[in-house]
PDB file of N, CA and C in Angstrom:
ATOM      1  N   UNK A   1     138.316 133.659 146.402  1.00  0.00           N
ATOM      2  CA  UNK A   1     139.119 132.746 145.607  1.00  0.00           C
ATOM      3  C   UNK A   1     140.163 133.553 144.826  1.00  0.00           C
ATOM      4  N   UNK A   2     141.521 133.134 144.849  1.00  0.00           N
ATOM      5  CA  UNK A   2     142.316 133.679 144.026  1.00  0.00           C
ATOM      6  C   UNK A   2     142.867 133.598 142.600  1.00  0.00           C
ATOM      7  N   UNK A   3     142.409 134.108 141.953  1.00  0.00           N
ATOM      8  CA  UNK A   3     142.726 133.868 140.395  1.00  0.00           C
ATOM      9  C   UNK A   3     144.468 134.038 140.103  1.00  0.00           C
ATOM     10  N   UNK A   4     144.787 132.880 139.291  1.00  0.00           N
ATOM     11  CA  UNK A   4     146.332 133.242 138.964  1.00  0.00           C
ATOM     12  C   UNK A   4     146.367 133.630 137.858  1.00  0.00           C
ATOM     13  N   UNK A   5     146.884 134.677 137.642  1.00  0.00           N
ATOM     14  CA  UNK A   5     147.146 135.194 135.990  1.00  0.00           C
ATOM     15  C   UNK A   5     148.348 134.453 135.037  1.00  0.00           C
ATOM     16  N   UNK A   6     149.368 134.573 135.948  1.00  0.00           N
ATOM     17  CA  UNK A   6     150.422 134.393 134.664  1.00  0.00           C
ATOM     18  C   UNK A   6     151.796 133.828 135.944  1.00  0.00           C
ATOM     19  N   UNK A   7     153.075 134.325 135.450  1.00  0.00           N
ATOM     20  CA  UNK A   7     153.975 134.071 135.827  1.00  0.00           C
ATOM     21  C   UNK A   7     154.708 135.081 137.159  1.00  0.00           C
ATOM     22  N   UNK A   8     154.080 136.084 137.320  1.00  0.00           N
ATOM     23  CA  UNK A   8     154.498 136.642 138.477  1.00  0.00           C
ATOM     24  C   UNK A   8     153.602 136.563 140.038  1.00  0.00           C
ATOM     25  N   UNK A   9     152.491 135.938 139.545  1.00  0.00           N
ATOM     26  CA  UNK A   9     151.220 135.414 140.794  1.00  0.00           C
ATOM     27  C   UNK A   9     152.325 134.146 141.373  1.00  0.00           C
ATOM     28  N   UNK A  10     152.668 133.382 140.298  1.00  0.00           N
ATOM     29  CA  UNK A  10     153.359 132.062 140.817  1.00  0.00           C
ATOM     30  C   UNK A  10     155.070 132.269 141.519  1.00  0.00           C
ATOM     31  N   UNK A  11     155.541 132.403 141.949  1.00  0.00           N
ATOM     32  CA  UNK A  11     157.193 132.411 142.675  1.00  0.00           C
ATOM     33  C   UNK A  11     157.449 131.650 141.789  1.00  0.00           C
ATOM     34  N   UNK A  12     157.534 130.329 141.819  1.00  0.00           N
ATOM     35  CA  UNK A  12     157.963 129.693 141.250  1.00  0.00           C
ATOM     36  C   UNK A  12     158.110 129.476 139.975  1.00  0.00           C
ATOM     37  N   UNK A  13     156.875 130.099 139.354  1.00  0.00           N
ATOM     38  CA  UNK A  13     156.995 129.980 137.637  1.00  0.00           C
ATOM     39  C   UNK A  13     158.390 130.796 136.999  1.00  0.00           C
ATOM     40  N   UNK A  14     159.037 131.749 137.892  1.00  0.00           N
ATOM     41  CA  UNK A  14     160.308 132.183 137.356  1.00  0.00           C
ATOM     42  C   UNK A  14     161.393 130.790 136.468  1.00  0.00           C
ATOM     43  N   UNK A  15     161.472 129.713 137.162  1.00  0.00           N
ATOM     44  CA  UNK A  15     162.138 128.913 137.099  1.00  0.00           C
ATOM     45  C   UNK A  15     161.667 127.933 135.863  1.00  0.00           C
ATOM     46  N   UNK A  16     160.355 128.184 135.959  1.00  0.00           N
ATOM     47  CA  UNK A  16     160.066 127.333 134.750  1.00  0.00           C
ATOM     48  C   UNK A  16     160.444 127.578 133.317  1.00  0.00           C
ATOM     49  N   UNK A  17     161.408 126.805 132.205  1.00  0.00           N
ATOM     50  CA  UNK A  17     161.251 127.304 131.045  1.00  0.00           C
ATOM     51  C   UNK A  17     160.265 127.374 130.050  1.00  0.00           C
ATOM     52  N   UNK A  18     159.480 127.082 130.301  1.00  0.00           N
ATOM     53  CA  UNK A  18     158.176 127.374 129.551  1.00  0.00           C
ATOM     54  C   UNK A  18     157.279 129.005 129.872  1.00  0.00           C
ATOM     55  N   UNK A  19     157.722 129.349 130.813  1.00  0.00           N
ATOM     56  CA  UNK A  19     157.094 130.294 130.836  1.00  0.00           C
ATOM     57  C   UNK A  19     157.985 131.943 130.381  1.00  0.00           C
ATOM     58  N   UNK A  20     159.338 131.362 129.956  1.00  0.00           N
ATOM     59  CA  UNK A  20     160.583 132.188 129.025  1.00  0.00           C
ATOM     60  C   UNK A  20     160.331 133.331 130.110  1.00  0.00           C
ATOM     61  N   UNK A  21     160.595 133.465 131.600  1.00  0.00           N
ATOM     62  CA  UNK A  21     160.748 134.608 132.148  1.00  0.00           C
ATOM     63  C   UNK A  21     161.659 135.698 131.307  1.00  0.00           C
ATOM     64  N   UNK A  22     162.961 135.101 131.067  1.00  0.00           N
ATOM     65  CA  UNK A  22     164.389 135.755 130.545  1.00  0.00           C
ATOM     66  C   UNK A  22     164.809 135.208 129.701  1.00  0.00           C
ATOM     67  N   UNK A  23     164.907 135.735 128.543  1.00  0.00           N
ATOM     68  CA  UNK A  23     164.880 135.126 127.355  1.00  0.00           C
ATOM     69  C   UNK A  23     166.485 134.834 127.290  1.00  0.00           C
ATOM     70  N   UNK A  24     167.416 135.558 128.214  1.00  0.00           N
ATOM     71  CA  UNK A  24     168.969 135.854 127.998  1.00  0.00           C
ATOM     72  C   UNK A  24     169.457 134.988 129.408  1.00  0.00           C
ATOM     73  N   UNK A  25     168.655 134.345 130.043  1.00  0.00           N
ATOM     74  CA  UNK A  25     169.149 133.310 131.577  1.00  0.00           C
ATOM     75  C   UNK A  25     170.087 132.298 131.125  1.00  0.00           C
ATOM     76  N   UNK A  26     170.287 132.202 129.953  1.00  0.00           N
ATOM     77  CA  UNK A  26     171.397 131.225 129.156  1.00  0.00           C
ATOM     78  C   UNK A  26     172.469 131.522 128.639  1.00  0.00           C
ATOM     79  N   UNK A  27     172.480 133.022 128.858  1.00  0.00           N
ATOM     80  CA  UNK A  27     173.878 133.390 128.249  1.00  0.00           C
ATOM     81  C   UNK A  27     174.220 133.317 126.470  1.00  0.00           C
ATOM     82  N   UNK A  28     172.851 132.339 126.023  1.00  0.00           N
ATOM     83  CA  UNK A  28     173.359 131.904 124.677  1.00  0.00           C
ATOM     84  C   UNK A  28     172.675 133.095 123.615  1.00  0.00           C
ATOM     85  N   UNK A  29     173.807 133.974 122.797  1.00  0.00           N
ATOM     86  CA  UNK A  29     173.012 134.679 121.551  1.00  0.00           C
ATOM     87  C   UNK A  29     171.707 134.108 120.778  1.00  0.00           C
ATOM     88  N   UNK A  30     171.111 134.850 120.697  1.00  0.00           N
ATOM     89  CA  UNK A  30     169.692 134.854 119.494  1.00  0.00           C
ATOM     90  C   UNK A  30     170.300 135.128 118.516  1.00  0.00           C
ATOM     91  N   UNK A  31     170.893 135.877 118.730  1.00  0.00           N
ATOM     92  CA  UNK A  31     171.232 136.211 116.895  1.00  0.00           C
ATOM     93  C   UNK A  31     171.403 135.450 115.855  1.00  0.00           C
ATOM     94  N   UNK A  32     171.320 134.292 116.205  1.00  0.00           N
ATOM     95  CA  UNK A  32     171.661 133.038 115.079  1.00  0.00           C
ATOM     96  C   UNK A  32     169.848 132.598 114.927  1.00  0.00           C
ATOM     97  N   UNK A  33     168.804 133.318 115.535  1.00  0.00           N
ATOM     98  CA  UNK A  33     167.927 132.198 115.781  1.00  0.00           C
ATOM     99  C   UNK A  33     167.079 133.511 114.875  1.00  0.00           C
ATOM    100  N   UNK A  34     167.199 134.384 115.422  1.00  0.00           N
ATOM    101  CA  UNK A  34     166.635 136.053 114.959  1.00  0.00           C
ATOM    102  C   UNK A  34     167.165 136.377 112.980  1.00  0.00           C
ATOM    103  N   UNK A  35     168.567 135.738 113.280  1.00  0.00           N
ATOM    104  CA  UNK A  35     168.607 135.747 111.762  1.00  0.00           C
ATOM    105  C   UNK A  35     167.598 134.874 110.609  1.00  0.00           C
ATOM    106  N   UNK A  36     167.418 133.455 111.411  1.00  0.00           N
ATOM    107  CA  UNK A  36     166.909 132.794 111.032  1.00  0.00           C
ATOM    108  C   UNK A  36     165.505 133.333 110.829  1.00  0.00           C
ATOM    109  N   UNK A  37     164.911 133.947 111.503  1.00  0.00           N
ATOM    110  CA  UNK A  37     163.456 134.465 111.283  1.00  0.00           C
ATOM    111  C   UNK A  37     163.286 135.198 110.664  1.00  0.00           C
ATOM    112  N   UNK A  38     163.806 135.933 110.391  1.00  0.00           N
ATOM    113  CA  UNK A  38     163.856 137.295 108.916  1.00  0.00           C
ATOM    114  C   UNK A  38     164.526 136.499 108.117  1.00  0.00           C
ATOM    115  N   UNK A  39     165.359 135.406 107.937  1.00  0.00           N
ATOM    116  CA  UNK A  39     165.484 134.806 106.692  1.00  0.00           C
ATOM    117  C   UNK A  39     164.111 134.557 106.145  1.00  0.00           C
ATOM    118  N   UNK A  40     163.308 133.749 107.170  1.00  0.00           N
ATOM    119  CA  UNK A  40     162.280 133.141 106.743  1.00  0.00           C
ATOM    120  C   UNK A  40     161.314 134.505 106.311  1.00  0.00           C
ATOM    121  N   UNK A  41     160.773 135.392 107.546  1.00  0.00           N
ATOM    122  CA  UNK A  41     159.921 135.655 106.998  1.00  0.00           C
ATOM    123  C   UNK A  41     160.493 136.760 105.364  1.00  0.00           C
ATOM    124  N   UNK A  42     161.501 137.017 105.199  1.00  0.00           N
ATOM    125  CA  UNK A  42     162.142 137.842 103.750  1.00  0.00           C
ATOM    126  C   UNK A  42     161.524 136.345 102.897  1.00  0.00           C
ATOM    127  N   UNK A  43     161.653 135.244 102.838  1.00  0.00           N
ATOM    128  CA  UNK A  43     161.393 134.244 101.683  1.00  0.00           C
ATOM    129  C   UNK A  43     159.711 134.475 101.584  1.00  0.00           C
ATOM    130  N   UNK A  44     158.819 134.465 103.003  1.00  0.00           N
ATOM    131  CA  UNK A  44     157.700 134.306 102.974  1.00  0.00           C
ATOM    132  C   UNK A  44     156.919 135.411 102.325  1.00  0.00           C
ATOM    133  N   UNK A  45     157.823 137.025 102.637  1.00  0.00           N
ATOM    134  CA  UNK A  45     157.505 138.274 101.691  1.00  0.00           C
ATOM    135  C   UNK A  45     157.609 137.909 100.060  1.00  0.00           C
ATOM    136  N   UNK A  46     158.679 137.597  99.746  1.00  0.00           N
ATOM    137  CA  UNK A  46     158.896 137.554  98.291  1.00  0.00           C
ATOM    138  C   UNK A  46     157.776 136.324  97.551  1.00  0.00           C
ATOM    139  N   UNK A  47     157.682 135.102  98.440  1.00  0.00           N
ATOM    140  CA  UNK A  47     156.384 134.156  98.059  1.00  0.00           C
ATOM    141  C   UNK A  47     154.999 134.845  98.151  1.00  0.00           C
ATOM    142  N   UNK A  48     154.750 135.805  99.062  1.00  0.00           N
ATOM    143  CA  UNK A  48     153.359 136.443  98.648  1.00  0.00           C
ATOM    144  C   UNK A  48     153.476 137.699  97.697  1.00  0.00           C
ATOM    145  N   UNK A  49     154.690 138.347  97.603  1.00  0.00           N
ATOM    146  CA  UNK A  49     154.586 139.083  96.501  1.00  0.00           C
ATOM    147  C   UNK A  49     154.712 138.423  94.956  1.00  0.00           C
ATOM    148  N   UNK A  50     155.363 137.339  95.213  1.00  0.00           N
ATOM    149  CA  UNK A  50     155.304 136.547  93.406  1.00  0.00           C
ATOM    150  C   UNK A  50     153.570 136.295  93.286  1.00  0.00           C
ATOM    151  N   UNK A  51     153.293 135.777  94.267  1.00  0.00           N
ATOM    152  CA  UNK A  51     151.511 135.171  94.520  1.00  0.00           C
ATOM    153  C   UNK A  51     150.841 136.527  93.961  1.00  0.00           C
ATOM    154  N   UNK A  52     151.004 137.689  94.409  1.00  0.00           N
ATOM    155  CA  UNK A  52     149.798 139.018  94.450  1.00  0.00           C
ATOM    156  C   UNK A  52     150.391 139.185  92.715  1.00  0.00           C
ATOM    157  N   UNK A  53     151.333 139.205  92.612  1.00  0.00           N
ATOM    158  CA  UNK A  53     151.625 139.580  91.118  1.00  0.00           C
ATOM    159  C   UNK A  53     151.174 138.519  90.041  1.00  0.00           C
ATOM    160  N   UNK A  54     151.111 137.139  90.383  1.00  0.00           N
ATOM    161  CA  UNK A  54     150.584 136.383  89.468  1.00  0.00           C
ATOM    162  C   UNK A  54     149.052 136.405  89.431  1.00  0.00           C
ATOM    163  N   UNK A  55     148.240 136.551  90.845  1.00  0.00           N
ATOM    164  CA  UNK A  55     146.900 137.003  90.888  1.00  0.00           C
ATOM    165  C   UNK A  55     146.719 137.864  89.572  1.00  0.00           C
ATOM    166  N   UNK A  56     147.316 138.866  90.285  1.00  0.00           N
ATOM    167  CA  UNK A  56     146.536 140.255  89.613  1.00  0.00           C
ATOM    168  C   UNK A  56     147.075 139.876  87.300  1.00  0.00           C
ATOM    169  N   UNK A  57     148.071 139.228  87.212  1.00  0.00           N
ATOM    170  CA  UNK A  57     148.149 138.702  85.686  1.00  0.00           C
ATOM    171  C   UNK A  57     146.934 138.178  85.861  1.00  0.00           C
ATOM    172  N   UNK A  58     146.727 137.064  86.414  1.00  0.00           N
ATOM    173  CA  UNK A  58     145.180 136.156  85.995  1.00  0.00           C
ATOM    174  C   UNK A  58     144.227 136.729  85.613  1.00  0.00           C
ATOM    175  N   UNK A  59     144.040 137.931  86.369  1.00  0.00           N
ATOM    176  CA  UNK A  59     142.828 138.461  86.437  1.00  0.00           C
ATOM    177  C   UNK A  59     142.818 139.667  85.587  1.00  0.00           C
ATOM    178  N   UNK A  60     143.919 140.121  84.712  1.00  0.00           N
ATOM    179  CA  UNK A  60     144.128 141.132  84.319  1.00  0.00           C
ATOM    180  C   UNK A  60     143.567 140.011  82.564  1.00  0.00           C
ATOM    181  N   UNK A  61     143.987 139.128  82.522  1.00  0.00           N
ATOM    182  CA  UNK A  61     143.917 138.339  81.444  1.00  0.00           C
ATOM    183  C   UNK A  61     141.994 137.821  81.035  1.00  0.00           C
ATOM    184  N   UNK A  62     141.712 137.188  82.766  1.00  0.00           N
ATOM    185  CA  UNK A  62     140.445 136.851  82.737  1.00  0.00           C
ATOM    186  C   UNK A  62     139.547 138.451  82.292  1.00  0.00           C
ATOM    187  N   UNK A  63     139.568 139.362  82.945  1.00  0.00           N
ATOM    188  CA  UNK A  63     138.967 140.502  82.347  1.00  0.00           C
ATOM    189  C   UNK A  63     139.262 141.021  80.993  1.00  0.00           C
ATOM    190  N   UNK A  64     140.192 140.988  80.278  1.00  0.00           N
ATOM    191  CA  UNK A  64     140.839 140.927  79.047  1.00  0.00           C
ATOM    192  C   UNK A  64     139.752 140.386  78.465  1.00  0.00           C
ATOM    193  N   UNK A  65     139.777 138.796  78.249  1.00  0.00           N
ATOM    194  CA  UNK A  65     139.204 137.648  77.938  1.00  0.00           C
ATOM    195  C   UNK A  65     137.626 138.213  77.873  1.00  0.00           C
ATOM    196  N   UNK A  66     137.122 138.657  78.811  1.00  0.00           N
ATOM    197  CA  UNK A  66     135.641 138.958  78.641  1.00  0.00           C
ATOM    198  C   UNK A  66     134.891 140.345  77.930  1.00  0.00           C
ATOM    199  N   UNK A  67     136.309 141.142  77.676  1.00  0.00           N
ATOM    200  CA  UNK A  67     135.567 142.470  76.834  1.00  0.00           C
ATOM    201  C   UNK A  67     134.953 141.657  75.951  1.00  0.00           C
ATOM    202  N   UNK A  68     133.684 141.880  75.479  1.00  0.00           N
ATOM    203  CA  UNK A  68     132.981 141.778  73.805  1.00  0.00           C
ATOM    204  C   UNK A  68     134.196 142.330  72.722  1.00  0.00           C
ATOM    205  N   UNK A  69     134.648 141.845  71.585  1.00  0.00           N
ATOM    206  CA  UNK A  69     135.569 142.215  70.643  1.00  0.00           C
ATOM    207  C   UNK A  69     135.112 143.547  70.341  1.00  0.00           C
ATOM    208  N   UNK A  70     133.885 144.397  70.307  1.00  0.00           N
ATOM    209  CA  UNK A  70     133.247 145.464  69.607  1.00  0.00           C
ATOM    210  C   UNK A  70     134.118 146.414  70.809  1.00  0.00           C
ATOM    211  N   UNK A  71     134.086 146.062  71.908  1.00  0.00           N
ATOM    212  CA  UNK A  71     134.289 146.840  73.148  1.00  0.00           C
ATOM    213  C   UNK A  71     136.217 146.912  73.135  1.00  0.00           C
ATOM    214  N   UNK A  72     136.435 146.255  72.564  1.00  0.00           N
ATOM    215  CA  UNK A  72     138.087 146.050  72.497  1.00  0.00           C
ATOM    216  C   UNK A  72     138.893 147.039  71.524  1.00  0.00           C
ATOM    217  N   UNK A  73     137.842 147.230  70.542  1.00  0.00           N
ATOM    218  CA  UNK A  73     138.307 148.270  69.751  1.00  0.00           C
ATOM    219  C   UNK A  73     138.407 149.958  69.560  1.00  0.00           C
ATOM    220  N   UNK A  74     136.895 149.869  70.532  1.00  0.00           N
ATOM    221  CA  UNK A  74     137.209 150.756  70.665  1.00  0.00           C
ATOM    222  C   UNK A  74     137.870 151.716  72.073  1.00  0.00           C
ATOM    223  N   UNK A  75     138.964 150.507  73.166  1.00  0.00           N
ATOM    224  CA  UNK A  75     138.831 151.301  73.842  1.00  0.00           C
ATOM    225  C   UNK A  75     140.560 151.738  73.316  1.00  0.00           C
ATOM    226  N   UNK A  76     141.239 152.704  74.320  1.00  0.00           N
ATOM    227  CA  UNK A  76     142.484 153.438  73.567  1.00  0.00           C
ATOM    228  C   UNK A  76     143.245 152.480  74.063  1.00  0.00           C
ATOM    229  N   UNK A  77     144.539 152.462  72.981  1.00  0.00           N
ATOM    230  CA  UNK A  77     145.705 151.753  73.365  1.00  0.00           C
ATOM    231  C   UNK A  77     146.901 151.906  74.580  1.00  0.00           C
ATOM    232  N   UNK A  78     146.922 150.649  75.203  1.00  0.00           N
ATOM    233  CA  UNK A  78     147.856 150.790  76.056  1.00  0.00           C
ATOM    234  C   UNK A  78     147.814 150.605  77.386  1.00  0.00           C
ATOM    235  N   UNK A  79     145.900 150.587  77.089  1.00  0.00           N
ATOM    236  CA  UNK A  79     145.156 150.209  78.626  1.00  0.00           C
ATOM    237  C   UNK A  79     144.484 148.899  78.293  1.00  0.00           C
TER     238      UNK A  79
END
């Protein structure tokens, strides 16, 4: 029995666009589509870096919050 893997077992799957043999068979630039994706993922960087930085406040506050006052005094300033 012959197993088909992918798009070069089939002749025909060349032709299919679903199987994006050639991403350039259209003649038409990416570059408008490629910009678009590093737009996005640059917004999606800066949304998880605002996220990791507001984490780490929370938690810098919640641990704050739980020294015992005796323990607050005496540790050194600035930390």
């Amino acid at each position: 029995m012959l197993t088909l893997k992918g798009m070069k077992h089939v002749r025909t799957g060349r032709n299919v666009k679903g199987f994006r043999s050639c991403p350039q068979a259209t003649g038409v630039s990416p570059a408008r589509l490629v910009a678009a994706r590093l737009a996005r993922e640059e917004e999606r960087l800066l949304a998880r870096e605002a996220r990791r930085l507001w984490l780490e406040d929370q938690w810098t506050r919640h641990f704050e919050a739980a020294v015992p006052p005796l323990a607050r005094s005496r540790r050194p300033k600035g930390k």
